[in-house]
Every structure is written in structure tokens, then in C-alpha cells.
Protein backbone atom coordinates (compact mmCIF):
# COMPACT_ATOMS: atom_id res chain seq x y z
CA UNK A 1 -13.76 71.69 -27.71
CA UNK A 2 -13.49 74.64 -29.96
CA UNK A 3 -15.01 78.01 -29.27
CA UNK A 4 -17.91 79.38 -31.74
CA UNK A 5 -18.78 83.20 -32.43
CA UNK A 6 -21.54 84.10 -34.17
CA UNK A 7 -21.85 87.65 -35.76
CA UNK A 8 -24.80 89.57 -37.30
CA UNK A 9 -26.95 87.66 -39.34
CA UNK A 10 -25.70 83.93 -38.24
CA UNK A 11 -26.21 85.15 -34.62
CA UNK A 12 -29.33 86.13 -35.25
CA UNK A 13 -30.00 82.66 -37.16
CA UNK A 14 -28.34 80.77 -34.26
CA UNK A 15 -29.66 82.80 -31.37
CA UNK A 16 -26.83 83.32 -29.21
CA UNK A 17 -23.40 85.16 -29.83
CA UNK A 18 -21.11 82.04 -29.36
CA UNK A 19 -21.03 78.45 -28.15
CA UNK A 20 -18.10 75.59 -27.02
CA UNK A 21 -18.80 72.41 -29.26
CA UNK A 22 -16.16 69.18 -29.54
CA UNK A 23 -14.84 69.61 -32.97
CA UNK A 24 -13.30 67.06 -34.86
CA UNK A 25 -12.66 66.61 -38.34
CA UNK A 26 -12.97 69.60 -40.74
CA UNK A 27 -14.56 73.07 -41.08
CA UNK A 28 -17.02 71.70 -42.95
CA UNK A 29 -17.80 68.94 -41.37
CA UNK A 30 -18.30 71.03 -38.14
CA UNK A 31 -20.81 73.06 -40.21
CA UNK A 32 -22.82 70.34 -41.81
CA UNK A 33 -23.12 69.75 -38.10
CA UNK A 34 -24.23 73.06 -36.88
CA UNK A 35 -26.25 73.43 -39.84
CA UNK A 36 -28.76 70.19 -39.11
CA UNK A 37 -28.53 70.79 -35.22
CA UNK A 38 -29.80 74.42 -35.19
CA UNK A 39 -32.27 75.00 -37.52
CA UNK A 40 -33.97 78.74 -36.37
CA UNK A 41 -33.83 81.72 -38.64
CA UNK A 42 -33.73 85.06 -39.04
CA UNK A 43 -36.49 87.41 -39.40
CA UNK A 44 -35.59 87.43 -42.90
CA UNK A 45 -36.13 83.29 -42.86
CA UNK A 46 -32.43 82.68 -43.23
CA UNK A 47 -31.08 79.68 -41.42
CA UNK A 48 -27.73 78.89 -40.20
CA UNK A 49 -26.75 76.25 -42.87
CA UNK A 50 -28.17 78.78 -45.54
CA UNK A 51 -26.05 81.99 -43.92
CA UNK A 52 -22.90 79.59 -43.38
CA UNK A 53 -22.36 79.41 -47.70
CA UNK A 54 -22.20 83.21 -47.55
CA UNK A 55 -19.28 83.46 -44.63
CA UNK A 56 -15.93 83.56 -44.55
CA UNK A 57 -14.32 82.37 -40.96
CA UNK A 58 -11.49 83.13 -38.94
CA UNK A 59 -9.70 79.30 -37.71
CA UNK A 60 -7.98 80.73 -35.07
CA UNK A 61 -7.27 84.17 -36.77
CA UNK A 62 -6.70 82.26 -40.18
CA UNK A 63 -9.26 83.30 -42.95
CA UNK A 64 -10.77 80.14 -44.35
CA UNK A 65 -13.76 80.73 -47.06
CA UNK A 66 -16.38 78.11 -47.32
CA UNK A 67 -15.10 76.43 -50.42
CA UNK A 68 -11.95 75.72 -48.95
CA UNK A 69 -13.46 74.26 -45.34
CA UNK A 70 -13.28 71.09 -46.70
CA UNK A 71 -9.64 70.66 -45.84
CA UNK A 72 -9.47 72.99 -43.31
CA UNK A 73 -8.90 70.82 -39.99
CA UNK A 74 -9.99 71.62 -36.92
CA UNK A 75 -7.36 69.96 -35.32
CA UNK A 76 -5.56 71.86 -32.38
CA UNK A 77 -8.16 74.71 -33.15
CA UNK A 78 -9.29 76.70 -30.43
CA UNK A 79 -11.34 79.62 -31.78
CA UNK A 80 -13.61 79.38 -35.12
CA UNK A 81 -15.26 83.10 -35.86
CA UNK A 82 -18.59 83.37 -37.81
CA UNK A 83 -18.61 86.01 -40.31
CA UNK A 84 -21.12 86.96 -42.60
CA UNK A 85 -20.86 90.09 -45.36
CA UNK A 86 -21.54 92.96 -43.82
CA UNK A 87 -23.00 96.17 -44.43
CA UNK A 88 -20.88 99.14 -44.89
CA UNK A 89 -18.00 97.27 -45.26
């Protein structure tokens, strides 16, 4: 299982601040995933999968952008941190 936080705009897509999901594979993979299983939106009409190709994450405190989650494995990974651009910085 590997720990999910959401922050600003993807938890307000996902509706929740975090979640435990089994996670094998890749980054991306567990992404498609999220993407196609949680399909609200923000009150802008964002949804998860569309918010996910602006991120960057943290894989256990390692920054991983979303063009390089395709060989990012989730193997022994405890932690994955959701983080959209923010405002201000």
C-alpha cells in the first residue's frame, strides 16, 4: 500500500486530503489509475487526471515530474505527495 496526499487543487478534484491504495508498477501507471477511478472536479471543472499533467510529486521525498513517472517505480514506496503549482510560489 502506498500513502496518497492530495494538495490544493487535486484535493479539491479528489475530495479528500489523502488516501492508502496498493501500488504496483509505476507512477504513472498508479495515476492512469487514479485518474479513471475518481472522476469529480473542481469548481473550476478540473479533474484529477487533468490536474495530475500539471504536478510534480514527491516519491517518498524524491521529486518526480510527470514526464518522467513513467519509470518511476513504486516499488518499496511508502509515501507519494500530490502537488500542483501553486500560487504565490
Amino acid at each position: 500500500m502506498v500513502e496518497i496526499r492530495y494538495f490544493a487543487a487535486a484535493r479539491a478534484a479528489r475530495g479528500t486530503a489523502g488516501e492508502e491504495v496498493p501500488a504496483d508498477g509505476t507512477l504513472a501507471d498508479l495515476l492512469d489509475d487514479l485518474g479513471r477511478r475518481h472522476t469529480g472536479a473542481t469548481a473550476g471543472g478540473m479533474t484529477l487526471a487533468g490536474i495530475f499533467d500539471r504536478c510534480s510529486f514527491l516519491v517518498d521525498g524524491r521529486t518526480v515530474t510527470r514526464p518522467d513517472a513513467a519509470t518511476a517505480s513504486l516499488d518499496g514506496v511508502g509515501r507519494v505527495d500530490v502537488l500542483p503549482p501553486f500560487a504565490g510560489g
